[in-house]
Protein backbone atom coordinates (compact mmCIF):
# COMPACT_ATOMS: atom_id res chain seq x y z
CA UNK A 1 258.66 -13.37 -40.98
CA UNK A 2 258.95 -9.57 -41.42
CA UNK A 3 258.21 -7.22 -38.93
CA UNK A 4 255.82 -4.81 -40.74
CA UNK A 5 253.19 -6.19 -42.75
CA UNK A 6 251.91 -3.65 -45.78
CA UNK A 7 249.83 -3.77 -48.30
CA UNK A 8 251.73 -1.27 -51.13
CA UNK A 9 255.12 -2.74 -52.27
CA UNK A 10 256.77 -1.34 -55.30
CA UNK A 11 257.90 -3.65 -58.15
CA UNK A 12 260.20 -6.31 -57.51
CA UNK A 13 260.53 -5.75 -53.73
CA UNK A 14 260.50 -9.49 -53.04
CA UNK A 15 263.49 -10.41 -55.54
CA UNK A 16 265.09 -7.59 -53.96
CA UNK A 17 264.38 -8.62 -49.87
CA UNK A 18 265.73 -12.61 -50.57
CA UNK A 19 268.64 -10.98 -51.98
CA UNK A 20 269.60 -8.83 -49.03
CA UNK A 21 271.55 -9.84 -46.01
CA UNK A 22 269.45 -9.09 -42.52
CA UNK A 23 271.31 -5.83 -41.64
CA UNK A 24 271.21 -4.65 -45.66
CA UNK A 25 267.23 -5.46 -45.10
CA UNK A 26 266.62 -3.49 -42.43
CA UNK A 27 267.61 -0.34 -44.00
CA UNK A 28 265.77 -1.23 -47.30
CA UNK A 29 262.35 -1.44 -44.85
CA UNK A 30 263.33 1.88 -43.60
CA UNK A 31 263.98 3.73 -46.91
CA UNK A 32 260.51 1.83 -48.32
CA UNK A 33 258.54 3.17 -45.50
CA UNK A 34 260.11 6.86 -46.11
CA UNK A 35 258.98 6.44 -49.67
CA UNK A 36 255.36 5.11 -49.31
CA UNK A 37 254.82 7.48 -47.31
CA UNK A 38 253.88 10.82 -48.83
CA UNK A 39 250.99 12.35 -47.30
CA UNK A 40 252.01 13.59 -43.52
CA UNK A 41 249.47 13.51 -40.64
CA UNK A 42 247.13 16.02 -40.87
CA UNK A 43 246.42 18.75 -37.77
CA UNK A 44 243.70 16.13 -36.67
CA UNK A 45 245.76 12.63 -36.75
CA UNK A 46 248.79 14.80 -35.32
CA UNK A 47 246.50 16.13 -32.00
CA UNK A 48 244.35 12.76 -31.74
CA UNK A 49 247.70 11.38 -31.21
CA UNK A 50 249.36 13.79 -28.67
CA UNK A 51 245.80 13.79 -26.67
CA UNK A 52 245.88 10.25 -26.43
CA UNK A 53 249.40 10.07 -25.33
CA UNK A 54 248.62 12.96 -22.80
CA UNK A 55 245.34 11.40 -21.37
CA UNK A 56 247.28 7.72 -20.76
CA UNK A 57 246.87 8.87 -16.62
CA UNK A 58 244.01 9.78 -16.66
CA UNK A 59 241.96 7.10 -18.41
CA UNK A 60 240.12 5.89 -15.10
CA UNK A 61 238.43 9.77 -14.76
CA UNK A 62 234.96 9.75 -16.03
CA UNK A 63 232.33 12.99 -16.47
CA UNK A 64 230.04 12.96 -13.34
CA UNK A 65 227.00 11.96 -13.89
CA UNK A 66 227.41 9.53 -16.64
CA UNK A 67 227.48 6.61 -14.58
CA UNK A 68 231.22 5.60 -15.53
CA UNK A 69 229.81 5.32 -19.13
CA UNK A 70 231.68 8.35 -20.48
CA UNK A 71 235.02 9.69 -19.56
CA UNK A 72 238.14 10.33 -20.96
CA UNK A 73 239.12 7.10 -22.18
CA UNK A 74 235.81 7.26 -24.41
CA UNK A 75 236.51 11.03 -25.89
CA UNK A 76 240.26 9.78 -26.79
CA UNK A 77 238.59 6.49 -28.73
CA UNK A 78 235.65 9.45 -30.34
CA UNK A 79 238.64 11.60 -31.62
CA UNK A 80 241.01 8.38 -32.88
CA UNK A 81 237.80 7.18 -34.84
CA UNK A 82 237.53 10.64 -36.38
CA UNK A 83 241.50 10.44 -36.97
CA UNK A 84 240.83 7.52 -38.82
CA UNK A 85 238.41 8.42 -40.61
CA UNK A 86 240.46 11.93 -42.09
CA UNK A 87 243.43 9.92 -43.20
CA UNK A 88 242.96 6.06 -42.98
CA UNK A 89 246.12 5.40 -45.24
CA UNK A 90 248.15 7.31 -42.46
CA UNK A 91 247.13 5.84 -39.82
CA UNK A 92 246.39 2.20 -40.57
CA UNK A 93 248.96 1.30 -43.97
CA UNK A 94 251.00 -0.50 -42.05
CA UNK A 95 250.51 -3.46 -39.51
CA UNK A 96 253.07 -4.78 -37.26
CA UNK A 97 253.56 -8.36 -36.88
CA UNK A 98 253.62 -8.23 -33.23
CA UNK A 99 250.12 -6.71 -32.81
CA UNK A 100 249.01 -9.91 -35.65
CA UNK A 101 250.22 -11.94 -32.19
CA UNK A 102 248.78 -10.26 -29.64
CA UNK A 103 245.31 -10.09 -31.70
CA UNK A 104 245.70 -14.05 -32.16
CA UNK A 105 246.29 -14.01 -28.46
CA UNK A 106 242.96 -12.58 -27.54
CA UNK A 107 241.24 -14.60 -30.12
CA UNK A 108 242.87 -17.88 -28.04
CA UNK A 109 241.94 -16.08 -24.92
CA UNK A 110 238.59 -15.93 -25.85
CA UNK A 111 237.93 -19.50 -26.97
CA UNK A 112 238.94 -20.67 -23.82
CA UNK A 113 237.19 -18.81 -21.96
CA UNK A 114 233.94 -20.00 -23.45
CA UNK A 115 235.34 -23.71 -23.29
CA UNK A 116 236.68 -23.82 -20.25
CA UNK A 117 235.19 -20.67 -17.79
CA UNK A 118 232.17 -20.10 -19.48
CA UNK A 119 230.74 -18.70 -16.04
CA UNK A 120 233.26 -16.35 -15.37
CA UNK A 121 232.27 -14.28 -18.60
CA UNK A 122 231.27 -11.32 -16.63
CA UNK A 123 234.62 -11.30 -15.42
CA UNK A 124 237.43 -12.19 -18.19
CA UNK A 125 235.74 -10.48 -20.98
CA UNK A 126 235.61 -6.69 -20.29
CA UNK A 127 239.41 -7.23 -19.75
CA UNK A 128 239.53 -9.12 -23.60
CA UNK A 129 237.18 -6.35 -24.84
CA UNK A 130 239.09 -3.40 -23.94
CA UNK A 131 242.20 -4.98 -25.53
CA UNK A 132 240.23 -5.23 -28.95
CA UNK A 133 238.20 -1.77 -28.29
CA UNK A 134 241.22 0.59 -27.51
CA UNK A 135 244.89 -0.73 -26.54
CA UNK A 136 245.63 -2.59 -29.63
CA UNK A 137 244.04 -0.71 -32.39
CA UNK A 138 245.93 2.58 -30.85
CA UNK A 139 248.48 0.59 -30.39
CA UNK A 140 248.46 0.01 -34.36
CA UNK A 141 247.68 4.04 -34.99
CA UNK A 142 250.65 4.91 -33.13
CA UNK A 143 252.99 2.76 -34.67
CA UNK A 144 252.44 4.24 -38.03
CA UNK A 145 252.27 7.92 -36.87
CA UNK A 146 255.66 7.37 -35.28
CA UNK A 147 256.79 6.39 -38.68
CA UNK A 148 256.76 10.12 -38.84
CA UNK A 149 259.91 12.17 -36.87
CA UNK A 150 258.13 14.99 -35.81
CA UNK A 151 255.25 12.82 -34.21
CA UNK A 152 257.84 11.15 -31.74
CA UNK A 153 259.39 13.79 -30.26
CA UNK A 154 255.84 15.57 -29.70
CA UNK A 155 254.12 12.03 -28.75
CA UNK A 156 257.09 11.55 -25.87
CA UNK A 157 256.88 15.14 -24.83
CA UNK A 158 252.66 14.83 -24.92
CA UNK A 159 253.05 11.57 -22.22
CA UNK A 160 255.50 13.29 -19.74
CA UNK A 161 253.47 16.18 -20.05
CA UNK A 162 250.37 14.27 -18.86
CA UNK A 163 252.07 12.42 -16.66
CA UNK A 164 253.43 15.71 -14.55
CA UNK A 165 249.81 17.37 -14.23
CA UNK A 166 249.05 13.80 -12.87
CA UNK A 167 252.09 14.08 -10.36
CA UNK A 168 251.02 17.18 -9.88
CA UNK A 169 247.82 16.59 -8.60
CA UNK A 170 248.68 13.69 -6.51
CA UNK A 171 251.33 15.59 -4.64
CA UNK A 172 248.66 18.27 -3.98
CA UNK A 173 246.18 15.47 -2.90
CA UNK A 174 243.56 15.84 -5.45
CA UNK A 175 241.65 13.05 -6.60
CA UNK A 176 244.06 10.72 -4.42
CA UNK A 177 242.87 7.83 -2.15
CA UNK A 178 244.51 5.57 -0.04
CA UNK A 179 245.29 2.31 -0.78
CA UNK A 180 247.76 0.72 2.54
CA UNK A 181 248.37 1.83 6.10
CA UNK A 182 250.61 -1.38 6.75
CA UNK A 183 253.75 1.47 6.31
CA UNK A 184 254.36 4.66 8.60
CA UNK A 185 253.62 6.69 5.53
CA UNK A 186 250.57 6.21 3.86
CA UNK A 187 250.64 4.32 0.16
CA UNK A 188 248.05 6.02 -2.06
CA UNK A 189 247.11 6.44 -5.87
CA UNK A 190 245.18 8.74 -7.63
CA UNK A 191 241.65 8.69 -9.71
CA UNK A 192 240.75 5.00 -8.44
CA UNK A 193 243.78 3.87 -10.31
CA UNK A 194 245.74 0.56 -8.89
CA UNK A 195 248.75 1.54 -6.96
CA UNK A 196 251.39 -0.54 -8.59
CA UNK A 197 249.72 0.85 -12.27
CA UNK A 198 250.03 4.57 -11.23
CA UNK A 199 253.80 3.73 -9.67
CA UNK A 200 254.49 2.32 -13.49
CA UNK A 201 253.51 5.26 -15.06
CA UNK A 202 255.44 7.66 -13.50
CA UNK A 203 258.67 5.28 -13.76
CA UNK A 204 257.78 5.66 -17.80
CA UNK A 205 257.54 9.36 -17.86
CA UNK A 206 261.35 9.34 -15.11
CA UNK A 207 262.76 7.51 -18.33
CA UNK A 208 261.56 9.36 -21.30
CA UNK A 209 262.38 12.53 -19.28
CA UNK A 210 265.71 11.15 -18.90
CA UNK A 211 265.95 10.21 -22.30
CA UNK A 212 264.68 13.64 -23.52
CA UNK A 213 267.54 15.25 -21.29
CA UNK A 214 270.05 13.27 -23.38
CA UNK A 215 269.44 14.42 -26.62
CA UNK A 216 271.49 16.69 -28.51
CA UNK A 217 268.52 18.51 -30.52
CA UNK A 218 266.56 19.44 -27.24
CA UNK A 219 266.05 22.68 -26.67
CA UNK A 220 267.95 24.76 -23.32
CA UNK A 221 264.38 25.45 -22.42
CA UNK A 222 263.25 22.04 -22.39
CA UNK A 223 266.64 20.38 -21.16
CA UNK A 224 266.29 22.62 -17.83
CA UNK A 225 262.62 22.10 -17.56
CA UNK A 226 263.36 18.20 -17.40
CA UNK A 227 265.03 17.61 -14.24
CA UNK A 228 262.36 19.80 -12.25
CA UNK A 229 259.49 17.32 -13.87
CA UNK A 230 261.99 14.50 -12.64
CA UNK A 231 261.58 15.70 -9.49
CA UNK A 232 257.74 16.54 -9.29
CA UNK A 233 257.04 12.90 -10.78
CA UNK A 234 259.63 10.93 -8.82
CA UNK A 235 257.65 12.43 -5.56
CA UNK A 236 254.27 11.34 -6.93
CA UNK A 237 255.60 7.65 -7.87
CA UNK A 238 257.59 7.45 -4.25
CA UNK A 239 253.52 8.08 -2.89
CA UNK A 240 252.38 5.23 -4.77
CA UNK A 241 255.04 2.78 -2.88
CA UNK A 242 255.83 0.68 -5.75
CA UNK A 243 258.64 -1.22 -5.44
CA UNK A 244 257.62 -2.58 -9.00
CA UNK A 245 258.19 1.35 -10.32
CA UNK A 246 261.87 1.65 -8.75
CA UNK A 247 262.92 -1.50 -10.33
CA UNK A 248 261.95 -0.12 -13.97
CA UNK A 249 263.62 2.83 -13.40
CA UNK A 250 266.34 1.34 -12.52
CA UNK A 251 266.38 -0.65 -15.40
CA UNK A 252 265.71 2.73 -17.87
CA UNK A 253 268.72 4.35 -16.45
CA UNK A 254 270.59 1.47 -17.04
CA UNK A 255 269.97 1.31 -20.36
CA UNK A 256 270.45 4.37 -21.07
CA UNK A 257 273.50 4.45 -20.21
CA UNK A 258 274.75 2.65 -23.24
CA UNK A 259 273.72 5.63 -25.47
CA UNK A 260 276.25 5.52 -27.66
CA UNK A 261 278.35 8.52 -28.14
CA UNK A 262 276.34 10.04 -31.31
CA UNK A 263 273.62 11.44 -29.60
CA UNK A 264 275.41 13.35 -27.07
CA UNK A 265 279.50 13.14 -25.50
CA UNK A 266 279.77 10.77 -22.50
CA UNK A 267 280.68 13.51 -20.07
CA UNK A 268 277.31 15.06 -20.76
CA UNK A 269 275.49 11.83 -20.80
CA UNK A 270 276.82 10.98 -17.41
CA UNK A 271 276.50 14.35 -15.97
CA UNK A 272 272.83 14.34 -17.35
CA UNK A 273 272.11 10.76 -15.97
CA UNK A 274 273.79 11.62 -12.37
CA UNK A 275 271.72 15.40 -11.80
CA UNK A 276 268.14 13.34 -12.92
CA UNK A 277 269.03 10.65 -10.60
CA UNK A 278 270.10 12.63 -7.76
CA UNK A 279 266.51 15.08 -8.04
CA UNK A 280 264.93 11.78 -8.03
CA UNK A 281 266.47 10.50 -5.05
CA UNK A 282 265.70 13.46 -3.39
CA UNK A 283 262.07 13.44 -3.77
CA UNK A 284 261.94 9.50 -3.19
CA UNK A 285 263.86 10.63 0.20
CA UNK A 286 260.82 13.14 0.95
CA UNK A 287 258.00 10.27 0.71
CA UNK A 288 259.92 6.98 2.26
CA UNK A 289 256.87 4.44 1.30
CA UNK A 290 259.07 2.58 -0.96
CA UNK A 291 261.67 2.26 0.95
CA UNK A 292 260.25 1.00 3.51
CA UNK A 293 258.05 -1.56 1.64
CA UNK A 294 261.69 -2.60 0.68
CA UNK A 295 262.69 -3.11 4.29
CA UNK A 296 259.68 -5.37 4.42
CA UNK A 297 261.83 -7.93 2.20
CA UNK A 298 264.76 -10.35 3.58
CA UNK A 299 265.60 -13.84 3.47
CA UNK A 300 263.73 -14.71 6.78
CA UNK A 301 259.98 -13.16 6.00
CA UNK A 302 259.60 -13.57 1.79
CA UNK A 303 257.93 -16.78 1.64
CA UNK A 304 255.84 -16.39 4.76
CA UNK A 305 254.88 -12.50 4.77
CA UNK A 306 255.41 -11.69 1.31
CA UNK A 307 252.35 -11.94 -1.00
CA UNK A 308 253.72 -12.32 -4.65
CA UNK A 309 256.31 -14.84 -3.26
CA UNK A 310 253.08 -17.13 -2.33
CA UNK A 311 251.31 -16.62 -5.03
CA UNK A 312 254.32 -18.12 -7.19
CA UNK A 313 254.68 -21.75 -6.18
CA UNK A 314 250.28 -21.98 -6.13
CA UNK A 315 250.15 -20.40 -9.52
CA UNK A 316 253.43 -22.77 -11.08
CA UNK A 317 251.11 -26.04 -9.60
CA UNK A 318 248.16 -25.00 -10.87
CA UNK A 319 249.67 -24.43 -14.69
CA UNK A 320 251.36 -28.18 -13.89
CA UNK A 321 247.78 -29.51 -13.84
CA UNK A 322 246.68 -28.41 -16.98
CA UNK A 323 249.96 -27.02 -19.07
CA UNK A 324 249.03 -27.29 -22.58
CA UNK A 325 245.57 -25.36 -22.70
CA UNK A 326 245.42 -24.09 -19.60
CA UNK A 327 242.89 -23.60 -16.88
CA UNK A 328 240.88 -20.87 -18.50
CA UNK A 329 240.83 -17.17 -18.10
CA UNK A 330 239.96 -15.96 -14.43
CA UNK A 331 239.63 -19.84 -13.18
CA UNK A 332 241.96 -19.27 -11.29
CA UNK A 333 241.66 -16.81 -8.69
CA UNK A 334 239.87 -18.17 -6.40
CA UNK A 335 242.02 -20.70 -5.19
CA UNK A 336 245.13 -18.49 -5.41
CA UNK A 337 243.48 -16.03 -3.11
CA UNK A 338 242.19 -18.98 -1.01
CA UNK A 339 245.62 -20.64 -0.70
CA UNK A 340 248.25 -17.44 -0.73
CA UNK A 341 245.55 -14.71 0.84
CA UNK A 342 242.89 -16.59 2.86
CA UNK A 343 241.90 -13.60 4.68
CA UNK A 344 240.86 -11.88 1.67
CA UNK A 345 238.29 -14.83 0.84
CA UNK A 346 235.99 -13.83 3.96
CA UNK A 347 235.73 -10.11 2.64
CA UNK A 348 234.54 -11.94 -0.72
CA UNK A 349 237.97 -10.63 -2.73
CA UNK A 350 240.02 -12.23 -5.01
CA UNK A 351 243.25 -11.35 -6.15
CA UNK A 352 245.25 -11.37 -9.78
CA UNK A 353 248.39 -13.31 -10.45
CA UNK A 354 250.86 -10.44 -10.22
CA UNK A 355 253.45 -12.07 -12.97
CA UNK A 356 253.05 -11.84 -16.55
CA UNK A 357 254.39 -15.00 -17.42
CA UNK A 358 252.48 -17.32 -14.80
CA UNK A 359 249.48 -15.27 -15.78
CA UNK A 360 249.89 -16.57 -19.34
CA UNK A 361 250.98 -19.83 -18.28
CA UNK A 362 248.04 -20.54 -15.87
CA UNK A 363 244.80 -19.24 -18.08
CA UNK A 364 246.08 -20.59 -21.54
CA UNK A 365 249.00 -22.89 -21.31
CA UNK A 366 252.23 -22.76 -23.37
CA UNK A 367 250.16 -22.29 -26.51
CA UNK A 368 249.13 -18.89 -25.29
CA UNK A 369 252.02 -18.31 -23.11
CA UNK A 370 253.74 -18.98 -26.55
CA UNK A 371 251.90 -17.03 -28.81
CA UNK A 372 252.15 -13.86 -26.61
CA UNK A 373 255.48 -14.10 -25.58
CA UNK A 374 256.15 -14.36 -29.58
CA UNK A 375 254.54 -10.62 -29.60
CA UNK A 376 256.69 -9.12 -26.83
CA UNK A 377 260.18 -10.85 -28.65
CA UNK A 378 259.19 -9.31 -31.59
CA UNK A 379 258.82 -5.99 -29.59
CA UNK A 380 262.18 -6.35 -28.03
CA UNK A 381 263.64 -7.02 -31.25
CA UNK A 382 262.34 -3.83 -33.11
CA UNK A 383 263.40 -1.64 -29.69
CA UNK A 384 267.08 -3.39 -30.00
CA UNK A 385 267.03 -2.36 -33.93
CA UNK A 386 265.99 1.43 -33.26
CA UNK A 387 269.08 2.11 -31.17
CA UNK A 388 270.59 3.72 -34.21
CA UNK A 389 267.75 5.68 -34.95
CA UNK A 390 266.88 9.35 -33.77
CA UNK A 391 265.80 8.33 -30.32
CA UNK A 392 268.49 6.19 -29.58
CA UNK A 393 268.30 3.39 -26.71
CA UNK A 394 264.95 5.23 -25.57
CA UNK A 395 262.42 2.91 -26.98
CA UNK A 396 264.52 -0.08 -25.53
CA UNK A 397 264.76 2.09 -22.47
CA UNK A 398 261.20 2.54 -22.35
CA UNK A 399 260.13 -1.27 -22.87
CA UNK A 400 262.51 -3.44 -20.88
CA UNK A 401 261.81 -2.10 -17.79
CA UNK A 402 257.99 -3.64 -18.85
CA UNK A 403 258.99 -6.50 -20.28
CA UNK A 404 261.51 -7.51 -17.10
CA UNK A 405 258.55 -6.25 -14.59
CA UNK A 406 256.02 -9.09 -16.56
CA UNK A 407 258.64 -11.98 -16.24
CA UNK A 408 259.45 -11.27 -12.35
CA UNK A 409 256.96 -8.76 -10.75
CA UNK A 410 253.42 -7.58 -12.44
CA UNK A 411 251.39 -8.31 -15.06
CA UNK A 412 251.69 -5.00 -17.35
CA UNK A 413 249.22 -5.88 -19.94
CA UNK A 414 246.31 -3.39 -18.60
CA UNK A 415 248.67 0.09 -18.17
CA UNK A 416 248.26 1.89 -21.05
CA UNK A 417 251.59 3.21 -20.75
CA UNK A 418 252.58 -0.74 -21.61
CA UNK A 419 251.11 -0.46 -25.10
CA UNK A 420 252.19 3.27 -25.42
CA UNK A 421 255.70 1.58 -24.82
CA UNK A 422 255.39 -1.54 -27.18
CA UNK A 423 254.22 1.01 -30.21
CA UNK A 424 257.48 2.86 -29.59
CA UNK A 425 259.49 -0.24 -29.76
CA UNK A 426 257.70 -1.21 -32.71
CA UNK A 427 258.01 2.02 -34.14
């Protein structure tokens, strides 16, 4: 099946594509893409774009007085519809497989939740809806604006730039709120967001600042202005004490350091990797919530004190009961909070399964689990194939550390920086 599905071909491009080898086809999608299109973005599509990638922190603030009804999230979707509208060929001529999965996911997602949880509809469908309403039909603008050079440069440098007035603010403590006192230092977020959601942000913006750094077209300006940003945002992430948010990083830097030799000599790749993660270290250092939500994990306490180490084994026998279908969207929170957080039950909460893949597994079996998982593989495939393309191993950089996180550690799916991520690896 081919990645990109569009609706202008020239004549005789599917003699030509069963004629190809794989690697021979990949660069004949590339030059056909270059030649379709021929109308750039205009001002509007161009600024739509960067606005939407700046505002990705800040989608939870909403204009007082509107009674969460408007906020920023709604003015982004107002300006994308207007986008749209100016240059629809632009923005929608091209539609990538992986977002034809993840749309057949919600469809599933939403047929069993009125089979099988019917009564939970308050409940699983806002979460559907806002996939249909925003993250996948950006998801689908971006990924044909970035077919564009100068839009991915400016969309990376838009989403860092957002993302370190958001660190900003949450170092100076506005709009922050506190979320744990089990550590000496107090875990917190910023603008209502979740913790763990915030901490995966700013791990995003560490790698694409990283991955800006390495570049050999950057500007001095920029390259110097990088490593102070790593610092500002690395203090704002250590505040958020997620342990979820080191591990990505970790996994960015990683990856980047495979860039191959192209984009920039290996003395100044290493040099460049080592100054970004020493500023980082040193403003993890200045906020120790992380590591000592670390120290909270050995061999003796993980299954008894840990909470996403009980949640597994309840959330693995629960898919065993029903494993083709599933259990339903939301069905299933209840007893997980009842059997790996009693305590929360008497203060009427519930908890989410904090893994992608159980997640999947548990509301809509291995046929959603399957159809999903088909989306993110086809994801991981198009970040592997753009290593040797102007960003490099960034877009594989950017979506692994995702991708591992919603196999082991979180469910990603609701971060916007996720799908802001998957349109890059598309891309």
């Amino acid at each position: 099946m081919p990645s990109v599905i569009s609706a202008e071909y020239p004549p005789g491009c599917g003699q030509v594509e069963q004629q190809l080898p794989w690697s021979d086809k990949l660069a004949s999608v590339d030059q056909e893409r270059s030649r379709t299109v021929t109308v750039p973005p205009n001002v509007l599509v161009r600024w739509a774009f960067y606005l939407s990638a700046f505002s990705i922190p800040f989608t939870c603030v909403y204009i007082p007085g509107t009674g969460e009804r408007l906020g920023v999230l709604r003015i982004i979707q107002l300006l994308l519809v207007c986008a749209v509208a100016s240059q629809p060929r632009v923005c929608l001529r091209l539609v990538p497989v992986a977002l034809v999965w993840f749309f057949a996911y919600c469809a599933m997602r939403i047929s069993s939740g009125l089979w099988l949880a019917p009564e939970l509809a308050g409940s699983w469908w806002p979460s559907t809806f806002g996939w249909l309403q925003f993250s996948l039909p950006w998801a689908w603008i971006m990924f044909n604006l970035l077919q564009f050079p100068e839009c991915r440069c400016g969309g990376l440098w838009a989403f860092v730039s957002g993302c370190s007035l958001c660190a900003l603010l949450h170092v100076l403590g506005i709009g922050v709120t506190a979320v744990d006192n089990s550590v000496e230092e107090l875990r917190t977020t910023i603008f209502g967001e979740n913790a763990n959601a915030s901490g995966a942000m700013y791990a995003s913006a560490i790698i694409v600042l990283i991955g800006l750094a390495m570049l050999k077209d950057i500007k001095l300006s920029r390259r110097l202005l990088v490593f102070p940003l790593i610092g500002l945002v690395g203090l704002a992430m250590a505040k958020t004490g997620s342990r979820t948010a080191v591990v990505m990083v970790a996994i960015g830097i990683l990856v980047l350091l495979f860039q191959v030799e192209s984009f920039h000599s290996r003395a100044r790749r290493y040099a460049a990797l080592i100054l970004a993660g020493a500023v980082l270290a040193g403003g993890v250092w200045q906020v120790p919530t992380v590591m000592e939500r670390f120290e909270d994990i050995n061999t003796q306490n993980i299954g008894r004190l840990n909470p996403r180490a009980r949640m597994a084994p309840v959330l693995w026998e629960m898919f065993l009961r029903c494993p083709v279908w599933g259990s339903g969207p939301d069905q299933y929170q209840f007893e997980l909070t009842r059997r790996a957080m009693p305590y929360l039950v008497r203060d009427q909460r519930t908890i989410a399964a904090h893994n992608l893949v159980l997640l999947l597994l548990v509301e809509t079996g291995l046929i959603g689990f399957l159809i999903f998982s088909t989306g993110l593989c086809e994801a991981l495939a198009a970040a592997w194939r753009a290593r040797l393309k102007s960003c490099g191993l960034l877009p594989l950089a950017l979506f692994l550390p995702f991708f591992v996180s919603g196999i082991v550690l979180s469910n990603p799916t609701s971060n916007q920086a996720f799908w802001f991520a998957i349109a890059y690896a598309l891309a």
